[in-house]
C-alpha atoms as a PDB file:
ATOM      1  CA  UNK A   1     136.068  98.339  74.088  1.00  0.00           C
ATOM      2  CA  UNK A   2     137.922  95.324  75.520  1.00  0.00           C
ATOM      3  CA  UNK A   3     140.300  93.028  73.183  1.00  0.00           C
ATOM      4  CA  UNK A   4     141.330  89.701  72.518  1.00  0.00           C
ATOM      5  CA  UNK A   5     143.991  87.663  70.813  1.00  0.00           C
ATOM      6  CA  UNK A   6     142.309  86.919  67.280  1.00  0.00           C
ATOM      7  CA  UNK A   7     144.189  84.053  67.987  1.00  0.00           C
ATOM      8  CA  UNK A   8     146.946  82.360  70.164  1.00  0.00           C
ATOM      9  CA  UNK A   9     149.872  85.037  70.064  1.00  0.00           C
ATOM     10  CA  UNK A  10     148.220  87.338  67.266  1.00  0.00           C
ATOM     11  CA  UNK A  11     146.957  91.006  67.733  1.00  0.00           C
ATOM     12  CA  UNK A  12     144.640  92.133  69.538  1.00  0.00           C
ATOM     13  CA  UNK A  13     140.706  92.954  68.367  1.00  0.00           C
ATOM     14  CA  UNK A  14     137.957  94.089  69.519  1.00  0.00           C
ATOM     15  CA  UNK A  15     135.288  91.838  71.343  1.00  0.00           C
ATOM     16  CA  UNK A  16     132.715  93.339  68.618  1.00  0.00           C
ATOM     17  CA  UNK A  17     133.587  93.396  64.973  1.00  0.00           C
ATOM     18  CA  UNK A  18     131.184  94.997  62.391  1.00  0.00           C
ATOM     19  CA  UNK A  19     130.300  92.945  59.295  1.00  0.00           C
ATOM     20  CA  UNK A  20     129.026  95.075  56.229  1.00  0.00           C
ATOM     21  CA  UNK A  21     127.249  92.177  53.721  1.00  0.00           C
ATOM     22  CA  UNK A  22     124.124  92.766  51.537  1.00  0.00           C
ATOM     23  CA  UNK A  23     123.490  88.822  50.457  1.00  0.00           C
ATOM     24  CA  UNK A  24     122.424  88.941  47.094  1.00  0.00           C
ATOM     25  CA  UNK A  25     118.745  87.800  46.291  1.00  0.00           C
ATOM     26  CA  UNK A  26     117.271  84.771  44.222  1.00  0.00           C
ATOM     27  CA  UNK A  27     113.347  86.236  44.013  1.00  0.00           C
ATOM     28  CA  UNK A  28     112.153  83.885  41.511  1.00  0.00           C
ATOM     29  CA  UNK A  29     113.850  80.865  38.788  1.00  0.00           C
ATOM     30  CA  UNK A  30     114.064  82.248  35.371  1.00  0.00           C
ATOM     31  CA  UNK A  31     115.741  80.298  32.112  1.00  0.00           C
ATOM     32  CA  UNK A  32     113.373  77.358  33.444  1.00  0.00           C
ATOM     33  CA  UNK A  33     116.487  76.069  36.015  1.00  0.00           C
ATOM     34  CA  UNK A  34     118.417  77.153  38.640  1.00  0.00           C
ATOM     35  CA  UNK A  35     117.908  80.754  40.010  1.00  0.00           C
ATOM     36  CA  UNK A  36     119.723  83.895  38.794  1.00  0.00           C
ATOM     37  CA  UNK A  37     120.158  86.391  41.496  1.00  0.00           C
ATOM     38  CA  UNK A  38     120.042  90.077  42.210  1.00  0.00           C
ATOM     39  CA  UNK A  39     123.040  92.321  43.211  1.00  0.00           C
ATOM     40  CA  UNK A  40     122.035  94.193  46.582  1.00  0.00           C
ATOM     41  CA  UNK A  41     124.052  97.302  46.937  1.00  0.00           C
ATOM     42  CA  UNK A  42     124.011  98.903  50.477  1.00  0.00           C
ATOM     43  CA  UNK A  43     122.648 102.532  51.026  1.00  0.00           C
ATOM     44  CA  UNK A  44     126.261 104.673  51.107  1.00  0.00           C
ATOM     45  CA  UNK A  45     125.841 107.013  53.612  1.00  0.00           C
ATOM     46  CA  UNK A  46     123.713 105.464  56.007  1.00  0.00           C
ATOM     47  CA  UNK A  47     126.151 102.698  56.016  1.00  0.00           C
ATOM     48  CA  UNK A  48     129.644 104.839  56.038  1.00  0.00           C
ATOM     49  CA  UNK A  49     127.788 106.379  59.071  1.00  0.00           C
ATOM     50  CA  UNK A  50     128.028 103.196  60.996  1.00  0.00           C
ATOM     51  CA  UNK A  51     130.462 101.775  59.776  1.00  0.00           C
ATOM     52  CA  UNK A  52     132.282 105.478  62.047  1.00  0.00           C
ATOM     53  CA  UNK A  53     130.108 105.137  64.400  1.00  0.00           C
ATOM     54  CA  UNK A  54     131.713 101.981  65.318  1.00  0.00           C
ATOM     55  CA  UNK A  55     135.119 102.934  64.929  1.00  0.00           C
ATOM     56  CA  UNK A  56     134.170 105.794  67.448  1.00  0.00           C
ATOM     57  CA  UNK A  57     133.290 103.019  69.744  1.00  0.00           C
ATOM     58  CA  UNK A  58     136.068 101.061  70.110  1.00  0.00           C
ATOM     59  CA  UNK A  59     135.285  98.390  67.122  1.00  0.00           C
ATOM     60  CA  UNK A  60     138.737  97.697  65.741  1.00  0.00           C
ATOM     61  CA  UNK A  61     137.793  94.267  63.516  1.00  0.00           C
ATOM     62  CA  UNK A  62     136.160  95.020  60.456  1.00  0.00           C
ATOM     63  CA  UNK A  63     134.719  92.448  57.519  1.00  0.00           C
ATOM     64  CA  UNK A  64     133.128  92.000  54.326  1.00  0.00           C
ATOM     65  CA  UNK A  65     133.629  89.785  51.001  1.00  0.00           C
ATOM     66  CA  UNK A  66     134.031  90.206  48.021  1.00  0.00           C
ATOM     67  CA  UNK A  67     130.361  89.608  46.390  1.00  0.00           C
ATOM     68  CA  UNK A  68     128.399  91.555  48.894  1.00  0.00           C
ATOM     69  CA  UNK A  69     127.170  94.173  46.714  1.00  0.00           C
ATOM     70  CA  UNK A  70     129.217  92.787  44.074  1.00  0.00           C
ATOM     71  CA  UNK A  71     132.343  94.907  46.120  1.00  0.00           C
ATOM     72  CA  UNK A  72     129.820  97.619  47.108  1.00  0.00           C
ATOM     73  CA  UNK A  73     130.425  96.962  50.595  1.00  0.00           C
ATOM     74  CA  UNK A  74     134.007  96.904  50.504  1.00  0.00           C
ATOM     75  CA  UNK A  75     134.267  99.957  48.637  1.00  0.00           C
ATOM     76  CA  UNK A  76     132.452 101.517  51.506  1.00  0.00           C
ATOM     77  CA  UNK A  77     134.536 100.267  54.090  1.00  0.00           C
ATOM     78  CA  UNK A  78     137.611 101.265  52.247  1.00  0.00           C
ATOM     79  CA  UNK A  79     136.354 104.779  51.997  1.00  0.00           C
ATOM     80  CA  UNK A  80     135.673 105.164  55.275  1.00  0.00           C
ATOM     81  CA  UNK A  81     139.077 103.643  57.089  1.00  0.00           C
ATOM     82  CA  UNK A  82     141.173 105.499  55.125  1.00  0.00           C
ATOM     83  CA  UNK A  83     139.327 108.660  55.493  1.00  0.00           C
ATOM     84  CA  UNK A  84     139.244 108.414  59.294  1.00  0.00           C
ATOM     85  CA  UNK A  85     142.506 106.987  59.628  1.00  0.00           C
ATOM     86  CA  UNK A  86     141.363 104.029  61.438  1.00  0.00           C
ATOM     87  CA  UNK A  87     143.812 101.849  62.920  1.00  0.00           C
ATOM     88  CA  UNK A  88     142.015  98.416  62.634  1.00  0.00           C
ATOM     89  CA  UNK A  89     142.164  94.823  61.081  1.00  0.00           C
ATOM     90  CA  UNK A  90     140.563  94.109  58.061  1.00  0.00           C
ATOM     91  CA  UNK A  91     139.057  90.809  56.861  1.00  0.00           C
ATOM     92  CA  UNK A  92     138.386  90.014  53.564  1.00  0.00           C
ATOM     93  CA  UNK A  93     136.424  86.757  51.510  1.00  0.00           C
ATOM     94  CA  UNK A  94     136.676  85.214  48.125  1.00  0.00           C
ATOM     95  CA  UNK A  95     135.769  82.523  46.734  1.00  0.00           C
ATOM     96  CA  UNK A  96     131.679  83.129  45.637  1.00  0.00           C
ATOM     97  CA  UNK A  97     131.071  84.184  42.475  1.00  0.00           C
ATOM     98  CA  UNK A  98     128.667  85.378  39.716  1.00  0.00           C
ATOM     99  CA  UNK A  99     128.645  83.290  36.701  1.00  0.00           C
ATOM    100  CA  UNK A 100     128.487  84.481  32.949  1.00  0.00           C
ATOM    101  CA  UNK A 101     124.464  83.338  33.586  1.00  0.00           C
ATOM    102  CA  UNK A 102     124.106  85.586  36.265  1.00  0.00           C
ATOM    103  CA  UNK A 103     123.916  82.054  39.180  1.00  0.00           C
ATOM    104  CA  UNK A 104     126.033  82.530  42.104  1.00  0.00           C
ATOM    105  CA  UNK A 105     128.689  80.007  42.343  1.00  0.00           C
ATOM    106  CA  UNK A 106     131.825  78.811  44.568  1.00  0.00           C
ATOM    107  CA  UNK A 107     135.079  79.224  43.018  1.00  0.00           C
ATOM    108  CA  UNK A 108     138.111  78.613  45.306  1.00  0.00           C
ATOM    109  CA  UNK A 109     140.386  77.710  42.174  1.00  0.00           C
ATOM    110  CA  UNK A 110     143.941  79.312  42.875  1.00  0.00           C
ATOM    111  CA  UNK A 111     142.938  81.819  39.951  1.00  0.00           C
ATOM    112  CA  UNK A 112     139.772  83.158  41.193  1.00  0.00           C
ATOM    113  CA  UNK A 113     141.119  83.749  44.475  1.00  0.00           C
ATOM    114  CA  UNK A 114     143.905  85.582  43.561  1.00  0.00           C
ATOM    115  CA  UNK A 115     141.666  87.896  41.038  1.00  0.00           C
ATOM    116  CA  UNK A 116     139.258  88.390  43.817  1.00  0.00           C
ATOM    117  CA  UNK A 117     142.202  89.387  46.438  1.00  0.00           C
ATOM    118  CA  UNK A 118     143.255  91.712  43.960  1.00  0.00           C
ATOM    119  CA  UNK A 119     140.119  93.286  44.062  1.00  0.00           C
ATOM    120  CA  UNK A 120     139.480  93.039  47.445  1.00  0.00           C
ATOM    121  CA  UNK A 121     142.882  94.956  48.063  1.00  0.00           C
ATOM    122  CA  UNK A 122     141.759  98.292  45.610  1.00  0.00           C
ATOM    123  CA  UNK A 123     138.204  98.412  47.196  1.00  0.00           C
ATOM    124  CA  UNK A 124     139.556  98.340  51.000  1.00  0.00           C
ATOM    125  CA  UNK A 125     142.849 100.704  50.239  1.00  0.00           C
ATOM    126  CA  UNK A 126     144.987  97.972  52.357  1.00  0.00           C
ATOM    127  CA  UNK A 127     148.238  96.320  51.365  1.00  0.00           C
ATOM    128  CA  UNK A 128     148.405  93.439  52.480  1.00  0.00           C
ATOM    129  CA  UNK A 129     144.618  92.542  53.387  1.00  0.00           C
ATOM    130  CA  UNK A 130     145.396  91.700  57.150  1.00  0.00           C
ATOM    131  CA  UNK A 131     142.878  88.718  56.967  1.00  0.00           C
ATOM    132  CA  UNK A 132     141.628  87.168  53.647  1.00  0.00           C
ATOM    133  CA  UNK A 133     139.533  83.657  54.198  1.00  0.00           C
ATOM    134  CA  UNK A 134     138.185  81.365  51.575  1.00  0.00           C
ATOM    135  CA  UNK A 135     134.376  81.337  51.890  1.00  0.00           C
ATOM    136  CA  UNK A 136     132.286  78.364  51.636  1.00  0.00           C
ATOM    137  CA  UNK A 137     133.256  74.773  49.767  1.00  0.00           C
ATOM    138  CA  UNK A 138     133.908  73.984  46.294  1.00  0.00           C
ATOM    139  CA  UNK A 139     133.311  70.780  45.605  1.00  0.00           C
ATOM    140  CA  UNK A 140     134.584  71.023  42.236  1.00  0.00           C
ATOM    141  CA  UNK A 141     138.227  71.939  43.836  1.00  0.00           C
ATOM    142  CA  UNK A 142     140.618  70.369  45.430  1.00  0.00           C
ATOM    143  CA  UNK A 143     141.562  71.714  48.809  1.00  0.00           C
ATOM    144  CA  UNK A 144     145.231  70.951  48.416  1.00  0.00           C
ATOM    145  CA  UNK A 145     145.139  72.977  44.941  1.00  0.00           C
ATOM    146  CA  UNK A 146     142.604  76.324  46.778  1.00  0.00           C
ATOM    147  CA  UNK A 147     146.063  75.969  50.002  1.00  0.00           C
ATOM    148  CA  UNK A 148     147.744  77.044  47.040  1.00  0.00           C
ATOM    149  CA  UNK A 149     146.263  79.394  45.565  1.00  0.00           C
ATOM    150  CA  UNK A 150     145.842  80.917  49.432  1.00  0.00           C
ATOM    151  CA  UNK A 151     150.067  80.088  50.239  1.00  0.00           C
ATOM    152  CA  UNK A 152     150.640  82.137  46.971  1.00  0.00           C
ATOM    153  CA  UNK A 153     149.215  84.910  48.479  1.00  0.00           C
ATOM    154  CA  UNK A 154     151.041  85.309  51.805  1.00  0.00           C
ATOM    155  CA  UNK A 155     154.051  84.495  49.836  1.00  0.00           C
ATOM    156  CA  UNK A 156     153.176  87.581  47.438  1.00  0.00           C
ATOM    157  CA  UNK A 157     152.959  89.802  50.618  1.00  0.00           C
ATOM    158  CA  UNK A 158     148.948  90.415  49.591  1.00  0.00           C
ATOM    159  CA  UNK A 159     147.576  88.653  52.720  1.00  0.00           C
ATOM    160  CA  UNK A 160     148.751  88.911  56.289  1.00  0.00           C
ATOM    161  CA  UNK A 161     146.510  85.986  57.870  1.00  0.00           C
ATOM    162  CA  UNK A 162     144.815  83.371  55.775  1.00  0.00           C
ATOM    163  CA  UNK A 163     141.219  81.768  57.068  1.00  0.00           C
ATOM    164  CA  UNK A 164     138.417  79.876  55.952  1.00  0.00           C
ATOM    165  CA  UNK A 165     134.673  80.712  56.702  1.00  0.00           C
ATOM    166  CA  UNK A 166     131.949  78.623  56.656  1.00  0.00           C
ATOM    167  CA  UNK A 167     133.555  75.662  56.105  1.00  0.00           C
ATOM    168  CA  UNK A 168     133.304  72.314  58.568  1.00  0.00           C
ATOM    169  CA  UNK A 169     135.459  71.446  60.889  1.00  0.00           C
ATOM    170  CA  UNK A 170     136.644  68.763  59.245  1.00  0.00           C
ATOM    171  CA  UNK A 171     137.331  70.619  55.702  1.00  0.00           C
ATOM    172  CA  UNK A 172     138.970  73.469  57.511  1.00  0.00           C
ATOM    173  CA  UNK A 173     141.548  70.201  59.008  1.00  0.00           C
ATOM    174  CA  UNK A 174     142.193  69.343  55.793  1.00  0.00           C
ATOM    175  CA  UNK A 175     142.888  72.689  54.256  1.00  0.00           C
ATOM    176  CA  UNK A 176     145.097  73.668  57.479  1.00  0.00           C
ATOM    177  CA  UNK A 177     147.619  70.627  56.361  1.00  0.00           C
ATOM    178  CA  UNK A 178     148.213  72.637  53.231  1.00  0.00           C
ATOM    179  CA  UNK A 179     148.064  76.370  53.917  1.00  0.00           C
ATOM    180  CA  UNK A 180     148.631  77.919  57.762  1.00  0.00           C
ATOM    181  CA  UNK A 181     144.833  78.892  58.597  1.00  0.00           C
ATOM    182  CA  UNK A 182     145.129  81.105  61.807  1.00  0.00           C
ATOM    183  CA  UNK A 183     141.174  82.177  61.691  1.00  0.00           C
ATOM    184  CA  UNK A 184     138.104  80.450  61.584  1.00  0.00           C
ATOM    185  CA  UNK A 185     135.160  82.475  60.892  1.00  0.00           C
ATOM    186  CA  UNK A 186     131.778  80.100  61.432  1.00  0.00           C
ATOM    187  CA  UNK A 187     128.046  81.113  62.597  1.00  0.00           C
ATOM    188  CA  UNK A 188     127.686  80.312  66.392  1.00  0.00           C
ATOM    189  CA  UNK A 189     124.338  81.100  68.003  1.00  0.00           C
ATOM    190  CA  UNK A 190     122.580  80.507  70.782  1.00  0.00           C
ATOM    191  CA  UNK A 191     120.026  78.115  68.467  1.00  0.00           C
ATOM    192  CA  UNK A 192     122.998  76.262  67.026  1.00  0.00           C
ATOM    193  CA  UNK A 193     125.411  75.268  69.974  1.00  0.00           C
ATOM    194  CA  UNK A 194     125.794  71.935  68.669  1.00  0.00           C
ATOM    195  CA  UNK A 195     128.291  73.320  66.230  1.00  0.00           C
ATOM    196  CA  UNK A 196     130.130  75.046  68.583  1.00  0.00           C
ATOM    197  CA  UNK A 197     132.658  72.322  70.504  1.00  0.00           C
ATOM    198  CA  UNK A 198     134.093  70.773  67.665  1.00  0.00           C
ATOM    199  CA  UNK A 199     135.108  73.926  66.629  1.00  0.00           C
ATOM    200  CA  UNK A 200     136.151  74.718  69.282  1.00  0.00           C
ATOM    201  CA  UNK A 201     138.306  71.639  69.923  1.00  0.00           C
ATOM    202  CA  UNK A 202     139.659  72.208  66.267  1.00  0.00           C
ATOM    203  CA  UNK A 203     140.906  75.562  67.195  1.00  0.00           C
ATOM    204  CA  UNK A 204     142.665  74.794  70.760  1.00  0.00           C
ATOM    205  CA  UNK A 205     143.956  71.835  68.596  1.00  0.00           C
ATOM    206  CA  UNK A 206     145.771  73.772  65.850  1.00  0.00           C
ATOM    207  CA  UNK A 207     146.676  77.136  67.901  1.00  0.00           C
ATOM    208  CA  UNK A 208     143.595  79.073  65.882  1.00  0.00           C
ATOM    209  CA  UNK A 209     141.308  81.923  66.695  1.00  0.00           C
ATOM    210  CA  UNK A 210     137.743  81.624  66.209  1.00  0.00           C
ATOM    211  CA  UNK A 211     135.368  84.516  65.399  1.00  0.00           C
ATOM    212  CA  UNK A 212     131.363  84.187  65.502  1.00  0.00           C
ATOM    213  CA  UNK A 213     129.992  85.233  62.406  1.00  0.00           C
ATOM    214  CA  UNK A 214     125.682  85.536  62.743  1.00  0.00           C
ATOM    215  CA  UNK A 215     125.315  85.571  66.263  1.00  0.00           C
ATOM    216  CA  UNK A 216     121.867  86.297  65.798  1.00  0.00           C
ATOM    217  CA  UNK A 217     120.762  83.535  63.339  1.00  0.00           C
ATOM    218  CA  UNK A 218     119.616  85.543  60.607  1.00  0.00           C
ATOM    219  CA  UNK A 219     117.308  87.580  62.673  1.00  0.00           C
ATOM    220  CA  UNK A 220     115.516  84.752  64.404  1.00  0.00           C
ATOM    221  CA  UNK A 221     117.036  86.527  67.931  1.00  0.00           C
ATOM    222  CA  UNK A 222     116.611  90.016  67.423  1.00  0.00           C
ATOM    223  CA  UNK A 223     112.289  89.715  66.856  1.00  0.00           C
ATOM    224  CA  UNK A 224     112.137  89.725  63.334  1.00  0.00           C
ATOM    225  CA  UNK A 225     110.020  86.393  63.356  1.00  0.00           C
ATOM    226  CA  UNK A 226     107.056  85.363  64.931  1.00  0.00           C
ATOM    227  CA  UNK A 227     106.979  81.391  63.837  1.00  0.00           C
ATOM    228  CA  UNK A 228     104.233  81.756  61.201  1.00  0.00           C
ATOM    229  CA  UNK A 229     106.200  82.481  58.078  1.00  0.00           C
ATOM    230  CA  UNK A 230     106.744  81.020  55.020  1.00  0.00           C
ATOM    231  CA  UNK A 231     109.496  81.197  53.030  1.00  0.00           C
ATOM    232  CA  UNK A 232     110.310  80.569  48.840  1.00  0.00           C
ATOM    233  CA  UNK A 233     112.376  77.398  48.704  1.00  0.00           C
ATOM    234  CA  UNK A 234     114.570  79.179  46.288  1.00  0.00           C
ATOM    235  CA  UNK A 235     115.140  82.034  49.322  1.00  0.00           C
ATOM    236  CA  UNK A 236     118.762  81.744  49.671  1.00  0.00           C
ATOM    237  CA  UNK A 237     118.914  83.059  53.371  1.00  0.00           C
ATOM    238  CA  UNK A 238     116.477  81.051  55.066  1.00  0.00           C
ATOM    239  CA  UNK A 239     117.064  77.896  53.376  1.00  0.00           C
ATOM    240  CA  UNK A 240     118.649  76.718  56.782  1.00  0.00           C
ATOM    241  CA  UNK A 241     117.392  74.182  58.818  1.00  0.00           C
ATOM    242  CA  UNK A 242     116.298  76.793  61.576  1.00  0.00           C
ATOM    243  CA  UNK A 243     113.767  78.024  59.145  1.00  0.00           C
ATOM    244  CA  UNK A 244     112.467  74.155  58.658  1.00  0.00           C
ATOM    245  CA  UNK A 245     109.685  73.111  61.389  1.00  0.00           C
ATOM    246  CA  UNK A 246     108.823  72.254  63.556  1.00  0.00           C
ATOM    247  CA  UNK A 247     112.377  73.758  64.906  1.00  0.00           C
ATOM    248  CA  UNK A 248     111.270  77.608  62.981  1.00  0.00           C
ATOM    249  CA  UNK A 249     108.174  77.971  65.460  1.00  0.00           C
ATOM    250  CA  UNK A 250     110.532  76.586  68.440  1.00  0.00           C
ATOM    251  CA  UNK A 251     112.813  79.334  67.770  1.00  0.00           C
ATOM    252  CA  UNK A 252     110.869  82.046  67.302  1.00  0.00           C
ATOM    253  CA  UNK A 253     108.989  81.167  70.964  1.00  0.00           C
ATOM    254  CA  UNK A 254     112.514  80.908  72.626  1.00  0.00           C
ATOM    255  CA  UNK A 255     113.411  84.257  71.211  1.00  0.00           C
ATOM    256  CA  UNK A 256     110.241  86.118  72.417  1.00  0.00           C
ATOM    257  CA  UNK A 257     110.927  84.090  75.666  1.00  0.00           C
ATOM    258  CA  UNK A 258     114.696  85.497  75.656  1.00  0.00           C
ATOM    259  CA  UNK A 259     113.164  88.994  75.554  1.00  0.00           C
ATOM    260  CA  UNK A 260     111.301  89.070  78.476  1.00  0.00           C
ATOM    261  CA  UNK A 261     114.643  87.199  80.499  1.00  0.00           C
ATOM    262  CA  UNK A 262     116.898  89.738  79.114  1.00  0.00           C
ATOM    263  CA  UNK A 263     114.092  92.841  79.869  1.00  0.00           C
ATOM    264  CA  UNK A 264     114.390  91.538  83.622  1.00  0.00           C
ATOM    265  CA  UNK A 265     117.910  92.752  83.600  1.00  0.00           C
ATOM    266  CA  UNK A 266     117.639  95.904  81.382  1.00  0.00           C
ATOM    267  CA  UNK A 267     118.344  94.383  78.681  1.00  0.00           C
ATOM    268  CA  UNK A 268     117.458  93.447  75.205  1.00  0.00           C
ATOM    269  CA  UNK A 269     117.539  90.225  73.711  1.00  0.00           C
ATOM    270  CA  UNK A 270     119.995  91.127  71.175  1.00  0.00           C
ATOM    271  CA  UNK A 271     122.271  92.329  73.179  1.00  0.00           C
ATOM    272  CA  UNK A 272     122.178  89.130  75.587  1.00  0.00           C
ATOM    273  CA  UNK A 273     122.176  86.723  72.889  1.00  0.00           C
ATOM    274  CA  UNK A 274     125.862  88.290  71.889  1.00  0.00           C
ATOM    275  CA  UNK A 275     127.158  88.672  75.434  1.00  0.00           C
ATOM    276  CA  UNK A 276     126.170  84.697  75.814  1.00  0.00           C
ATOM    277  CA  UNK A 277     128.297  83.833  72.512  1.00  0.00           C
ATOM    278  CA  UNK A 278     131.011  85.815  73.859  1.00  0.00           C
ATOM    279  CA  UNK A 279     130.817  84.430  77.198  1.00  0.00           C
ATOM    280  CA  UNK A 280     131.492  80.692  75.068  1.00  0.00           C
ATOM    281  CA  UNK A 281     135.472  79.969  75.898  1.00  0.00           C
ATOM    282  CA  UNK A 282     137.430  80.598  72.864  1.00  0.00           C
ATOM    283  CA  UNK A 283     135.815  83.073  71.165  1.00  0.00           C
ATOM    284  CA  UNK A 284     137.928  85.758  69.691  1.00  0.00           C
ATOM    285  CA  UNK A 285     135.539  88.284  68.652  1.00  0.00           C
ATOM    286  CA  UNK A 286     131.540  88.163  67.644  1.00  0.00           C
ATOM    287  CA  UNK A 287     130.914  89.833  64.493  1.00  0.00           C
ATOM    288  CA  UNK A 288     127.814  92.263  64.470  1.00  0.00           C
ATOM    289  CA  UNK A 289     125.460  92.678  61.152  1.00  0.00           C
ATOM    290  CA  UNK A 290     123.683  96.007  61.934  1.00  0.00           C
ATOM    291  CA  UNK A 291     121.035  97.215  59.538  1.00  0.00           C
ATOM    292  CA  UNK A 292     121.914 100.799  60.738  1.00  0.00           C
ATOM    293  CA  UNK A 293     124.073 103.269  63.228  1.00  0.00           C
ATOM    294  CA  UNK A 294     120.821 102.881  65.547  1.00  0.00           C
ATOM    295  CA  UNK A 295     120.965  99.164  65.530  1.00  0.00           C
ATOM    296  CA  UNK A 296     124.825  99.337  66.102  1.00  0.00           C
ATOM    297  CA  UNK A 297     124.670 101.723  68.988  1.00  0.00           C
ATOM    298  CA  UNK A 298     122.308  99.382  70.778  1.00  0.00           C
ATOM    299  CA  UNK A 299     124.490  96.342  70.151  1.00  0.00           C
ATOM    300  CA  UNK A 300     127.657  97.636  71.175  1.00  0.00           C
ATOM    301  CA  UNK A 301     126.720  97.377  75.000  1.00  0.00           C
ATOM    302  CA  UNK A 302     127.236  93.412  74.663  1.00  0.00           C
ATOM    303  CA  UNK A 303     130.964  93.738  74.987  1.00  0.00           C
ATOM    304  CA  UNK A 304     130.301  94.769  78.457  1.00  0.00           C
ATOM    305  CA  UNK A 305     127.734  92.518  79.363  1.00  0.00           C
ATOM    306  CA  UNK A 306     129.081  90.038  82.405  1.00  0.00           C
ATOM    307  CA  UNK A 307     126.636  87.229  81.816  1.00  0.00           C
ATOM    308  CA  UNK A 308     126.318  85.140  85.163  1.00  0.00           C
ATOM    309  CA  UNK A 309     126.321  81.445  86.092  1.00  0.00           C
ATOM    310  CA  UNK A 310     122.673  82.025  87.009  1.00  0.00           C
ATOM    311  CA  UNK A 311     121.899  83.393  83.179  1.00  0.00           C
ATOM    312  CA  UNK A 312     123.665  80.902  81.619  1.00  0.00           C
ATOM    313  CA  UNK A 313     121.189  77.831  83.572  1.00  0.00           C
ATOM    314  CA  UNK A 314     118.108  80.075  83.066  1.00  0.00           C
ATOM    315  CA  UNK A 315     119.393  80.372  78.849  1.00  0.00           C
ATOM    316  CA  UNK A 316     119.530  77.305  79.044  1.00  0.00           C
ATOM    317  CA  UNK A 317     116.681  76.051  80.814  1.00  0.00           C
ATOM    318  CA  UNK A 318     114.678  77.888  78.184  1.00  0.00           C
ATOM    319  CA  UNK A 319     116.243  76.640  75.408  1.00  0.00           C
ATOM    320  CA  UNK A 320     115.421  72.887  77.016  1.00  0.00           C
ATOM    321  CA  UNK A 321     112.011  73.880  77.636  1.00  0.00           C
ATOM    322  CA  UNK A 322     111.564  75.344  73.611  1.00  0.00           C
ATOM    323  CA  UNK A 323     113.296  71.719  72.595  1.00  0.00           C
ATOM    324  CA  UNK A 324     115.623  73.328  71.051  1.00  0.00           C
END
């Protein structure tokens, strides 16, 4: 598989990464308040199985955090690379957490991050963690004092690169003044471009490497919606505004539109909806989340998908024509 700078004068990955996360669940609100949620483990060998499968392929940019699973996944991943041998880059999150209650919380205090890099570091087998990123905003910390916490950790030798993911683009400014962020990891889609040029101008700005995290918007590009569902406010995953309508229905019309374009060319829709966010200048890599080794194999072709001028107008001329 081709490679890339992960950013300006860093090592090389691989155009595809594989992301192993099993979001935990908020089914229903118990205690009367705010929703406790349910651990999701991942099946093991169905997911060590692809997580070789990709190594076999070329996939050399591997990620996961720290409460996916509640270190499940990570435990698998660690297994796995050190079994194989598996000369790769690993990226690591902190920052969510589970409270006493059971809620899942933000924590980017300098304390919590360091536990959970600890952690993160005996589940994967690596020393340092080549990538670790603080995940998602804390309102309740500052980001001078969560710099330090991340600073203390390159300075320990724990942590090769430090990032933030899902952040803004104007938190992740902030943060870089205090701790050097090489890697931003943010969702970039085909239904949320908007996002993508400040980010963009962020990263060319400050020497940074961006990698696409949810290139298929939570499923909304790969079929698994057709417009009419409803959704529990308290759902945690599609609380989004692409779920919200009118914009849900647009979506799931451009996608089913997208399939027929991308059938024209032997393709599926998947797999042209992450050759067109690697096609987007500055990309560094375009993480994949696979339910399975089937749905990975029939991904992976996306890294050598040459989308042209003429697919790019017609993407977009849908996408005008869906209002989206």
């Amino acid at each position: 598989m081709k490679t890339r700078e992960l950013f300006p004068g860093g090592p090389q990955v691989s155009l595809l990464g594989l992301r192993l996360v099993a979001p935990p669940m908020a089914p229903w609100p118990r205690f009367g308040e705010s929703c406790l949620y349910e651990v999701r483990r991942l099946s093991e060998e169905p997911t060590a199985a692809m997580v070789r499968a990709a190594a076999a392929a070329g996939v050399t940019l591997f990620d996961s955090d720290w409460a996916s699973g509640n270190g499940h996944a990570e435990e698998i991943l660690g297994r796995v690379l050190r079994a194989g041998g598996v000369n790769c880059l690993v990226s690591a999150k902190g920052g969510p957490r589970f409270d006493f209650a059971g809620r899942l919380i933000h924590d980017n205090s300098r304390s919590n991050l360091m536990n959970q890099c600890e952690d993160s570091r005996q589940r994967l087998g690596r020393d340092p963690i080549d990538i670790f990123s603080v995940q998602g905003l804390d309102d309740g910390v500052e980001l001078k004092l969560t710099a330090r916490g991340l600073n203390d950790l390159v300075h320990g030798g724990r942590v090769r690169v430090l990032g933030v993911a899902d952040f803004t683009p104007e938190s992740a400014e902030e943060i870089h003044r205090y701790a050097p962020i090489q890697v931003i990891q943010t969702p970039i889609s085909l239904l949320d471009r908007a996002s993508l040029n400040p980010w963009l101008s962020l990263c060319r700005k400050h020497h940074m490497g961006l990698v696409a995290s949810d290139p298929l918007a939570k499923g909304l590009l790969s079929g698994t919606f057709h417009g009419g569902e409803t959704f529990p406010e308290i759902d945690p995953q599609r609380a989004g505004p692409l779920f919200q309508p009118p914009r849900f229905e647009r979506a799931a019309r451009f996608s089913a539109s997208l399939a027929q374009v991308a059938s024209a060319r032997g393709l599926t829709r998947e797999v042209m909806a992450l050759a067109w966010v690697l096609t987007q200048p500055g990309v560094s890599s375009v993480l994949m989340e696979p339910r399975d080794e089937h749905e990975l194999r029939s991904w992976l072709g996306a890294a050598a998908v040459e989308l042209t001028g003429a697919d790019m107008q017609l993407i977009d001329r849908l996408l005008q024509e869906h209002g989206l």
